[in-house]
N, C-alpha and C. Protein backbone atom coordinates (compact mmCIF):
# COMPACT_ATOMS: atom_id res chain seq x y z
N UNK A 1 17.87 -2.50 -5.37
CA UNK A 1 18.67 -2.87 -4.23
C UNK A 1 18.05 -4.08 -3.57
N UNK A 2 19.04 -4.96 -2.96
CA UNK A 2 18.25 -6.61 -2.37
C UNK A 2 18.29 -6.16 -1.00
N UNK A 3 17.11 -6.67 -0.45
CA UNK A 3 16.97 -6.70 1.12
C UNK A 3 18.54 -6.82 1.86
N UNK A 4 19.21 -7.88 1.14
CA UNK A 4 20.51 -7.88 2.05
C UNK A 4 21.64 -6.87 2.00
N UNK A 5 21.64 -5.93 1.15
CA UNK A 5 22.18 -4.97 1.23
C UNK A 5 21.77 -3.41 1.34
N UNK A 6 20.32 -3.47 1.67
CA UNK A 6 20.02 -2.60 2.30
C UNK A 6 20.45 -1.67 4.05
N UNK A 7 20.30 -0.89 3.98
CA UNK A 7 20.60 -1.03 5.34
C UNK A 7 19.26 -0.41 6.73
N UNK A 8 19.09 -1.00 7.88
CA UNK A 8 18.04 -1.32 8.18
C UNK A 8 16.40 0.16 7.94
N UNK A 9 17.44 1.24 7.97
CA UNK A 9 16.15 2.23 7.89
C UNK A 9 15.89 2.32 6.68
N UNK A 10 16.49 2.17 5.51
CA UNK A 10 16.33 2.15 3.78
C UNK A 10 15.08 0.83 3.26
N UNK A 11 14.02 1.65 2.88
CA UNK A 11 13.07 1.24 2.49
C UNK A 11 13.13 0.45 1.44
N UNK A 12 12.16 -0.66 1.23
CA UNK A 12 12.51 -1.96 0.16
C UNK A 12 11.46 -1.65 -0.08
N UNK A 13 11.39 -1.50 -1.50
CA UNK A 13 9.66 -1.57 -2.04
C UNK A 13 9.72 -3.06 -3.23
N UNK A 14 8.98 -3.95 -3.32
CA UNK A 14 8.82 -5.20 -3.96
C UNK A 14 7.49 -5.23 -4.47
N UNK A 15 7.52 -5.50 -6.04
CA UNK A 15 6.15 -5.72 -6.54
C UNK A 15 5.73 -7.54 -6.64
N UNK A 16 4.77 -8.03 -6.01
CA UNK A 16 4.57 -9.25 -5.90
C UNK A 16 2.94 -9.55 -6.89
N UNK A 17 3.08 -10.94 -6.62
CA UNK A 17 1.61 -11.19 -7.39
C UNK A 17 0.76 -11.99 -6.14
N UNK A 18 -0.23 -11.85 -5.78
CA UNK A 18 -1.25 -12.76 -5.16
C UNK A 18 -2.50 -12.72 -5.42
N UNK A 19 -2.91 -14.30 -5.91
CA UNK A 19 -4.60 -14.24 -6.70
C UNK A 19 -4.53 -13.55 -7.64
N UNK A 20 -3.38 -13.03 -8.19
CA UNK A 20 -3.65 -12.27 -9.98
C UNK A 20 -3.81 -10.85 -9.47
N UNK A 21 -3.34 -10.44 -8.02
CA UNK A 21 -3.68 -9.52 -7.62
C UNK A 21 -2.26 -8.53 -7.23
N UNK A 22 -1.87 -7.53 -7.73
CA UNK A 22 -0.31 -6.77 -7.68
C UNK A 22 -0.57 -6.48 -6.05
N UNK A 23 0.75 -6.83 -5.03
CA UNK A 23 0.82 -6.61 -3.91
C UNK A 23 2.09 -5.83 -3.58
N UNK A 24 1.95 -4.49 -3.63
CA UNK A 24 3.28 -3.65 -3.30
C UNK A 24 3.55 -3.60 -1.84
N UNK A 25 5.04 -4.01 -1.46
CA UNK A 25 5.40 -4.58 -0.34
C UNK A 25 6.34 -3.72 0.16
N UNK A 26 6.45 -2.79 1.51
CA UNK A 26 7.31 -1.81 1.74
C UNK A 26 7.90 -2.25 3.16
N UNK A 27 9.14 -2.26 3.54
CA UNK A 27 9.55 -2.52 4.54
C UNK A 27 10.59 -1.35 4.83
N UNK A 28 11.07 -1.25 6.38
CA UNK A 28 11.61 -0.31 6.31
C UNK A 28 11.40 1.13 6.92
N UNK A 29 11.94 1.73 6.65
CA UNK A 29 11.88 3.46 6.51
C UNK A 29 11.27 4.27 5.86
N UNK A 30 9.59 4.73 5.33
CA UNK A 30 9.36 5.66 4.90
C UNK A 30 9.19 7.19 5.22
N UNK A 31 10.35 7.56 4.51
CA UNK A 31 10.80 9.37 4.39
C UNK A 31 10.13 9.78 3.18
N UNK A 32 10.53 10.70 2.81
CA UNK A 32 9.69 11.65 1.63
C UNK A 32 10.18 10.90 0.53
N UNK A 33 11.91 10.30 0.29
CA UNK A 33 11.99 9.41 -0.62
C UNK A 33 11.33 8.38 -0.74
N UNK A 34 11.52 7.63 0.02
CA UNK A 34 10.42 6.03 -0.21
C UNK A 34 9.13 6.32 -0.37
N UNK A 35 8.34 7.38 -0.14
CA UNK A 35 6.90 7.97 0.08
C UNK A 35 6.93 7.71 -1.64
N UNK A 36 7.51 8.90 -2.26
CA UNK A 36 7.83 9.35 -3.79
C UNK A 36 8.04 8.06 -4.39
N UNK A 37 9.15 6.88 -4.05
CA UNK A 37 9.19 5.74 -5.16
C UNK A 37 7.85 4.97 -4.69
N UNK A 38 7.45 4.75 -3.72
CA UNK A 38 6.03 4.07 -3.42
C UNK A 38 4.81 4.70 -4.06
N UNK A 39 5.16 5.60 -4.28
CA UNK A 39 3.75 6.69 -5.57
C UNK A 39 3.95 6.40 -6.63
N UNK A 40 5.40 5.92 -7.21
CA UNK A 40 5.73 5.87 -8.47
C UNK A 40 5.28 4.70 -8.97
N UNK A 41 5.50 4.01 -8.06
CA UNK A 41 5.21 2.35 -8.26
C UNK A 41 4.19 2.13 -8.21
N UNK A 42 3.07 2.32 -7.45
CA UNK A 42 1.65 2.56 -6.93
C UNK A 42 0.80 2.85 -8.75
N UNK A 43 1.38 4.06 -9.09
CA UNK A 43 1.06 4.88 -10.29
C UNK A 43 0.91 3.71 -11.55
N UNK A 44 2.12 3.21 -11.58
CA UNK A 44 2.93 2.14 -12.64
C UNK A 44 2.01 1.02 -12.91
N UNK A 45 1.73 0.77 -11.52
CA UNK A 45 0.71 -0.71 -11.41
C UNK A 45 -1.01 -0.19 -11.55
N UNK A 46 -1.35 1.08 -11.39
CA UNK A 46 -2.61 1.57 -12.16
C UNK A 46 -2.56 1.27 -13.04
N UNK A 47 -1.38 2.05 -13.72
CA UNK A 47 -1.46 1.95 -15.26
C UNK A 47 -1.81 0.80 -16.25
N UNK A 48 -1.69 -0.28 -15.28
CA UNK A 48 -1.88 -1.41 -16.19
C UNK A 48 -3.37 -2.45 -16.11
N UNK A 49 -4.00 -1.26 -15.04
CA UNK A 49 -5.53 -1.88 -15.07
C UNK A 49 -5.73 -3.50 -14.58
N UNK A 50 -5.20 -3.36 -13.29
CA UNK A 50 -4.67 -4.33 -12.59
C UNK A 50 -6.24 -4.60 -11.45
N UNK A 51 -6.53 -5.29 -11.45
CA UNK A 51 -8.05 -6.04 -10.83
C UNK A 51 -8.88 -5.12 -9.38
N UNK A 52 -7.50 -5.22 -9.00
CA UNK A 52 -7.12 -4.17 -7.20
C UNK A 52 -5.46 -4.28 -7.39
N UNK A 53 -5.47 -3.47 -6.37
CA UNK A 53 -4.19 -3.03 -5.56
C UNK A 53 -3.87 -3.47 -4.11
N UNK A 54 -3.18 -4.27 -3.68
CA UNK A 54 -2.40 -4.46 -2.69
C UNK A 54 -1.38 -3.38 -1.76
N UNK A 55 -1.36 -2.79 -1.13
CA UNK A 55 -0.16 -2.18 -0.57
C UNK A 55 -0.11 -2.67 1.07
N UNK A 56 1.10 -3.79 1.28
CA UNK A 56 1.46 -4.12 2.15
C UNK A 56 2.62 -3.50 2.51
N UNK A 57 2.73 -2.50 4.36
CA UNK A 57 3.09 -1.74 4.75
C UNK A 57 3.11 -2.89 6.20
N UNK A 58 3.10 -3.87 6.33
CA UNK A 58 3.08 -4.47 7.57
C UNK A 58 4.48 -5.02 8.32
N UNK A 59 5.56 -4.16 7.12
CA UNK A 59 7.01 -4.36 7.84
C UNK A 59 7.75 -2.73 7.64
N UNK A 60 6.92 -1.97 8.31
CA UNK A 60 7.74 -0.72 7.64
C UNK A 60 7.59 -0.44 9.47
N UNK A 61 9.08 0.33 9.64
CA UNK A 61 9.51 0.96 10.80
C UNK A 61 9.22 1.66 11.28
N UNK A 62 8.98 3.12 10.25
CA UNK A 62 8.62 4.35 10.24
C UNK A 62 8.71 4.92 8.91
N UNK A 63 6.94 5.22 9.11
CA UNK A 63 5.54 6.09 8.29
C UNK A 63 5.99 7.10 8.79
N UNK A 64 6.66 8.31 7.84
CA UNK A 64 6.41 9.44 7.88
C UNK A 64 5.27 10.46 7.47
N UNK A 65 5.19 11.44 7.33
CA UNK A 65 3.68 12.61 6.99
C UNK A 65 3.99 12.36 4.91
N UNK A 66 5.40 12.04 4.83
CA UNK A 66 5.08 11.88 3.17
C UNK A 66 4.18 10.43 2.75
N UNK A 67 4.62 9.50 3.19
CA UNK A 67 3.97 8.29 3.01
C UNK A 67 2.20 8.59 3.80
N UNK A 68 2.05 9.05 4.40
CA UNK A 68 0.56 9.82 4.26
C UNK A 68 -0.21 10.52 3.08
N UNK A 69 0.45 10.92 3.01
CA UNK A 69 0.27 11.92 1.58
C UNK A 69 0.13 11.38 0.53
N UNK A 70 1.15 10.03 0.70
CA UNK A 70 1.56 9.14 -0.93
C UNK A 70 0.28 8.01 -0.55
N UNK A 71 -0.29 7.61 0.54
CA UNK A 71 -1.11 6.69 0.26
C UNK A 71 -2.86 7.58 0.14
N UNK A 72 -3.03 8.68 0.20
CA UNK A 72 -3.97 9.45 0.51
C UNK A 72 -4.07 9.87 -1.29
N UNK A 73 -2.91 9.72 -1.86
CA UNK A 73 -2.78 10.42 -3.33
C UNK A 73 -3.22 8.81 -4.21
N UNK A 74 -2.35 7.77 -3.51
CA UNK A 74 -3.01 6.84 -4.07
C UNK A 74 -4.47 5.93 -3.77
N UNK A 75 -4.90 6.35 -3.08
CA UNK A 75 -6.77 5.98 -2.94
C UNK A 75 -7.46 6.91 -4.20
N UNK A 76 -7.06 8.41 -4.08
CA UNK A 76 -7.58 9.11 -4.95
C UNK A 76 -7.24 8.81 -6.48
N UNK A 77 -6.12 7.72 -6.70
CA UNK A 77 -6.08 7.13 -8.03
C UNK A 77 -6.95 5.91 -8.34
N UNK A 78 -6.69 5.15 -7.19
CA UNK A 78 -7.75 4.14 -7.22
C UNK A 78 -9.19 4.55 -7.67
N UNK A 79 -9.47 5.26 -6.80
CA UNK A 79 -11.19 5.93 -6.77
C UNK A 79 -11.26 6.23 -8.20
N UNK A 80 -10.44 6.67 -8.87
CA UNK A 80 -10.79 7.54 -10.03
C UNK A 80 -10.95 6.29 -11.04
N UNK A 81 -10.02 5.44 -10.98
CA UNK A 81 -9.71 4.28 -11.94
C UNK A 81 -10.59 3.20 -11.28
N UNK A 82 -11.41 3.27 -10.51
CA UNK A 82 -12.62 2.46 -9.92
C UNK A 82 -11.70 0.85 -9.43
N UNK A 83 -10.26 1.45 -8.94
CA UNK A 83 -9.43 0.06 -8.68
C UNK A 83 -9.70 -0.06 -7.42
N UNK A 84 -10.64 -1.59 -6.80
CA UNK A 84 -10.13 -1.53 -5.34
C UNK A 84 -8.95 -1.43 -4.78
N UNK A 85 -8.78 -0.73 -3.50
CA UNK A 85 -7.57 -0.98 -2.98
C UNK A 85 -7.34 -1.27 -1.41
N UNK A 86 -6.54 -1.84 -0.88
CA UNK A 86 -6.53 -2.28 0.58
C UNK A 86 -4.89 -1.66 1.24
N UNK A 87 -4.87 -1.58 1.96
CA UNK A 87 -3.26 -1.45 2.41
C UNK A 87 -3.53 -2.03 3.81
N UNK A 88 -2.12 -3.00 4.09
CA UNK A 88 -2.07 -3.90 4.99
C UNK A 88 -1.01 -3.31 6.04
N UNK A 89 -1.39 -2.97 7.08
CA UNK A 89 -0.76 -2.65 8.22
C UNK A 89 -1.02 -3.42 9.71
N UNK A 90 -0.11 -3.77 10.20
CA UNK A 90 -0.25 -4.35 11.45
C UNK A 90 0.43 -3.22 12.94
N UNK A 91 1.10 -2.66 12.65
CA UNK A 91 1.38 -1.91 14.02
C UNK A 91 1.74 -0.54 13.89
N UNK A 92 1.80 0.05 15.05
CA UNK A 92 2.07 1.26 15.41
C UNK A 92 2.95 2.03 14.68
N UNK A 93 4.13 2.00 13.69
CA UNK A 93 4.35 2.85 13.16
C UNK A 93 4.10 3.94 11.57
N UNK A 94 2.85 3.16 11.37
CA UNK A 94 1.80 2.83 10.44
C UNK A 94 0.45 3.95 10.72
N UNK A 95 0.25 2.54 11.66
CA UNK A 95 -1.86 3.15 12.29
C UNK A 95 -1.27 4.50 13.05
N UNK A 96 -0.78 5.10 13.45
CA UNK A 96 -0.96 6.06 14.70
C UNK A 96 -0.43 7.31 13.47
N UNK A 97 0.31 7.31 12.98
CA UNK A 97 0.04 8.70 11.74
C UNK A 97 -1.24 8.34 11.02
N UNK A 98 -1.73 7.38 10.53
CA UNK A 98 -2.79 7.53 9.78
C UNK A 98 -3.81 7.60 10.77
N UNK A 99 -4.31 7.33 11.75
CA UNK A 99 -5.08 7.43 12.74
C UNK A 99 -5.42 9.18 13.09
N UNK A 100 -4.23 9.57 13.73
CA UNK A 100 -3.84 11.13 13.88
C UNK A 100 -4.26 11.91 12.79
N UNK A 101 -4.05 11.73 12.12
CA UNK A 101 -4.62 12.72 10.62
C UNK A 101 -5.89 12.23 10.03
N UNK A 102 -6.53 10.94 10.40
CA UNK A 102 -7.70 10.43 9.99
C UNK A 102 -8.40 9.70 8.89
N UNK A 103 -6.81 9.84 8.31
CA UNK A 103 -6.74 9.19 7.17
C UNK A 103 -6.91 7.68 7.11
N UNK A 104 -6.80 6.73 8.31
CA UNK A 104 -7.45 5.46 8.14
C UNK A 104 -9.08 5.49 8.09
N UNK A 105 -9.34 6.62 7.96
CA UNK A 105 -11.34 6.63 8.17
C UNK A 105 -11.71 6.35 6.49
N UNK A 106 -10.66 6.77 5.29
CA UNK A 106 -10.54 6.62 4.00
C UNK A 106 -10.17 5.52 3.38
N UNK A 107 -8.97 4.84 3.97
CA UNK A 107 -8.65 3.57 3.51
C UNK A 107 -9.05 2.48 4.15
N UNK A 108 -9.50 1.15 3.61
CA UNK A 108 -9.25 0.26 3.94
C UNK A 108 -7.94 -0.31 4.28
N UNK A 109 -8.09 -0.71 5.36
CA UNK A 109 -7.10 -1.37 6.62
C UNK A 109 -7.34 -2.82 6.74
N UNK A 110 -6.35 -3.17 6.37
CA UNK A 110 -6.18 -4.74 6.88
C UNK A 110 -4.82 -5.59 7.37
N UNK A 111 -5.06 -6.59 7.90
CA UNK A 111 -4.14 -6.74 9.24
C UNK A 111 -3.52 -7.61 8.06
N UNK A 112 -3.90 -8.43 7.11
CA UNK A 112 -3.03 -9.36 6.53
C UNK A 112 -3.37 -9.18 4.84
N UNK A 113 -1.98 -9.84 4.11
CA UNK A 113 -2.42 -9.58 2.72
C UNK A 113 -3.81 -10.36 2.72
N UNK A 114 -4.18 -11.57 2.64
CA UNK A 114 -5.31 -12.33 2.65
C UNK A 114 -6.31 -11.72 2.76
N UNK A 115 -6.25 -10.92 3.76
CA UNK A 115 -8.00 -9.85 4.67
C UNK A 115 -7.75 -9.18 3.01
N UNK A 116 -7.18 -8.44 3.00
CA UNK A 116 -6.82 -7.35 2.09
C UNK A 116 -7.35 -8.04 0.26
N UNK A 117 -6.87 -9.14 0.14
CA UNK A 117 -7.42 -9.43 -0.82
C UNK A 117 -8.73 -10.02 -0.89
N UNK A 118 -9.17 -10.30 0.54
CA UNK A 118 -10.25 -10.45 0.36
C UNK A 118 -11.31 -9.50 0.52
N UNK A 119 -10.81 -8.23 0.93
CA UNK A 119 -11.53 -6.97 1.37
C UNK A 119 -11.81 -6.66 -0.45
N UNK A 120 -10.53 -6.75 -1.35
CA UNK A 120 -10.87 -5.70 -2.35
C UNK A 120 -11.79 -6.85 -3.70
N UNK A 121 -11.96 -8.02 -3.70
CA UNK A 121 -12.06 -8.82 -4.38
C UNK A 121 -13.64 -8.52 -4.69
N UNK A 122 -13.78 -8.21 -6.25
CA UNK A 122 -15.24 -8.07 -6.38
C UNK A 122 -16.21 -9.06 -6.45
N UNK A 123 -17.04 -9.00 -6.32
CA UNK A 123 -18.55 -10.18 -6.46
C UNK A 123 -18.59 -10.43 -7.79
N UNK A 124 -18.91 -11.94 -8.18
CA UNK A 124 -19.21 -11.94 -9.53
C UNK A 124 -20.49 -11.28 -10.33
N UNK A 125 -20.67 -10.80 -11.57
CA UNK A 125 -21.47 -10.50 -11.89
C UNK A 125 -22.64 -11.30 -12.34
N UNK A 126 -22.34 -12.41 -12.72
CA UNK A 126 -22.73 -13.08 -13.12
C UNK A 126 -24.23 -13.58 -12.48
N UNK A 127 -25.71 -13.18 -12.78
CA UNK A 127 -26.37 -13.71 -12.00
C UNK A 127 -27.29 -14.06 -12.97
């Protein structure tokens, strides 16, 4: 579905590239549906052993308790698959469920994709 025919609480999820780096982009409404295709997608872009993970959440309306769950399920994929990951949030309908449940004490938080890619970006090895 295109942004322009969405309608305003229906969640847009977009897979982007920045720095070679997959940036999943959610705007919108997350309910237990968008939570579920944002896991799916999240999952998809593991699978392909992708450098880090991006999840930009810095245009979403309303974070429900599923999209908690779905980003709490995806750290624990990251962790396992040793993928950094960042998720980019800027306001209140975001930070204050993850805050409340404590779950920003787990993820990295960042205000912009940039912070975010620069939060997850590893050191060279090379010494």
């Amino acid at each position: 579905m295109s942004e322009g025919s969405a309608t305003p609480n229906t969640a847009v999820i977009t897979t982007g590239f920045h720095r070679g780096v997959p940036v999943l982009h959610c705007s919108g409404e997350v309910d237990m549906i968008a939570a579920a295709e944002l896991g799916e997608e999240f999952a998809r872009l593991l699978a392909t052993g992708p450098p880090a993970v991006v999840i930009d959440l810095g245009d979403v309306a309303f974070f429900g308790s599923s999209g908690v769950s779905a980003l709490v399920d995806a750290q624990k994929g990251a962790d396992r698959d040793g993928i950094p990951l960042a998720v980019v949030t800027r306001g209140r309908p975001v930070l204050r469920p993850l805050e409340s449940t404590l779950v920003d004490s787990v993820l990295t938080l960042c205000a912009t994709v940039d912070e975010a890619l620069d939060a997850t970006a590893r050191p060279d090895t090379d010494r």
